[in-house]
Protein backbone atom coordinates (compact mmCIF):
# COMPACT_ATOMS: atom_id res chain seq x y z
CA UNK A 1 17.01 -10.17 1.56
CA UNK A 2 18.45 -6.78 1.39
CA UNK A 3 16.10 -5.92 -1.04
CA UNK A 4 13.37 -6.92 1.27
CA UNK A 5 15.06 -4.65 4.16
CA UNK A 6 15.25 -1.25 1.62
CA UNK A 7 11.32 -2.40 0.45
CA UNK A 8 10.07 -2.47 4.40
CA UNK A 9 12.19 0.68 5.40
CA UNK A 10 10.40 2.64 2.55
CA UNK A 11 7.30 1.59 3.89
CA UNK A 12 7.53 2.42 6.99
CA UNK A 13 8.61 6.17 5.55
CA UNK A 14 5.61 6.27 3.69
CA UNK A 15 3.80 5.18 6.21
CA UNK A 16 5.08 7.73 9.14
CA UNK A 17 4.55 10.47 6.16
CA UNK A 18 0.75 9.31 5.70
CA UNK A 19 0.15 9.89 9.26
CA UNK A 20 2.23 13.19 9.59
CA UNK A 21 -0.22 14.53 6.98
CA UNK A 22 -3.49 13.22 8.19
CA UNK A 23 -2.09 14.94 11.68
CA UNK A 24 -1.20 18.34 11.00
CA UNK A 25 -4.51 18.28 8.08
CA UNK A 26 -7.30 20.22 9.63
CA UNK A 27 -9.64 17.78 9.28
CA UNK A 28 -11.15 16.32 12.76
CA UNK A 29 -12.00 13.26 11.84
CA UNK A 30 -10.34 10.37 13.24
CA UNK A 31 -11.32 7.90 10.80
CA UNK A 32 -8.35 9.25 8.67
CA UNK A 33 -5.06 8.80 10.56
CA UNK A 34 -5.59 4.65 10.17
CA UNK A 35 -4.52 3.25 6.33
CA UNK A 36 -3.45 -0.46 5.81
CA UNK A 37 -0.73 -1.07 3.13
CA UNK A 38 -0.07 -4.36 1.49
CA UNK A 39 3.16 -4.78 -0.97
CA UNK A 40 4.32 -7.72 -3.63
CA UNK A 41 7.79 -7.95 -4.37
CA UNK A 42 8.76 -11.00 -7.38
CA UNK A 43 7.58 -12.23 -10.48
CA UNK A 44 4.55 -14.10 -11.36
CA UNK A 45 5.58 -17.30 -10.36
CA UNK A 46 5.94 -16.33 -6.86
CA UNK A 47 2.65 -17.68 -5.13
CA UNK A 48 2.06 -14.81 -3.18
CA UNK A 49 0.90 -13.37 -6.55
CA UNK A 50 -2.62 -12.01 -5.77
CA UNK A 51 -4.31 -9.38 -4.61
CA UNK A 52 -6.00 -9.79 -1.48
CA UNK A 53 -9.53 -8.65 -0.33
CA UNK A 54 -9.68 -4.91 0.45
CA UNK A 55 -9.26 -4.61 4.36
CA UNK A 56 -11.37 -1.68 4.71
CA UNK A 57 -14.11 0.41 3.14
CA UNK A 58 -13.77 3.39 5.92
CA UNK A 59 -9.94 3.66 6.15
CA UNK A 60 -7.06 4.51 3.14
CA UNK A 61 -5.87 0.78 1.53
CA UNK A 62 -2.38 1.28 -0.37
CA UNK A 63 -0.90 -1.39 -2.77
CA UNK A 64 2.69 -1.30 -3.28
CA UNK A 65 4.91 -3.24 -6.02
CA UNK A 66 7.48 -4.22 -8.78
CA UNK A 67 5.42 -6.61 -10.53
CA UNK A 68 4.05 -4.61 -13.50
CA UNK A 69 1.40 -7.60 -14.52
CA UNK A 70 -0.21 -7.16 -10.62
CA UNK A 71 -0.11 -3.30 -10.99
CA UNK A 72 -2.14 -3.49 -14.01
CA UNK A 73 -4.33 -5.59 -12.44
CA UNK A 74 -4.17 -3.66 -9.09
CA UNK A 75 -5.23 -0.68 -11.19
CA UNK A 76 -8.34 -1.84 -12.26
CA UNK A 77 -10.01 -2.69 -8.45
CA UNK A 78 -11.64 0.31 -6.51
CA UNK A 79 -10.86 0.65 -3.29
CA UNK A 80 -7.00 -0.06 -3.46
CA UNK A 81 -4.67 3.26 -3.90
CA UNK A 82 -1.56 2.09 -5.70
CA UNK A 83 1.79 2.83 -6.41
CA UNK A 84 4.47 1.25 -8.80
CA UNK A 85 7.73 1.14 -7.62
């Protein structure tokens, strides 16, 4: 649970920094201050052990996790920008 708590609070730091950096970029499109970010936290027995569709073509897609067995997989899609933590 606290776990959990830590895991969402870094997200939403990551998140807020994304955005802060898209904002102050000079680029004028619009299209890049949106990004969707999916995270796995367990093992591989935990059913919620996949990797879902990509959300979007147009807009940033981050995959966050522990699991080294889905970041190996994760690794291998296009579209998905990852991170192992």
């Amino acid at each position: 649970m606290v776990i959990n708590i830590i895991f969402n609070i870094i997200i939403i730091v990551i998140v807020i920094f994304i955005y802060y950096y898209y904002s102050n970029s000079n680029s004028k499109n619009k299209s890049n201050y949106l990004a969707y970010y999916t995270y796995f936290i367990g093992s591989d027995n935990n059913i919620a052990f996949k990797i879902p569709e990509l959300p979007s073509e147009k807009y940033d897609c981050y995959y966050y996790t522990n699991n080294k067995n889905l970041y190996k997989l994760i690794k291998k899609l296009n579209g998905y920008q990852y991170l192992y933590i």
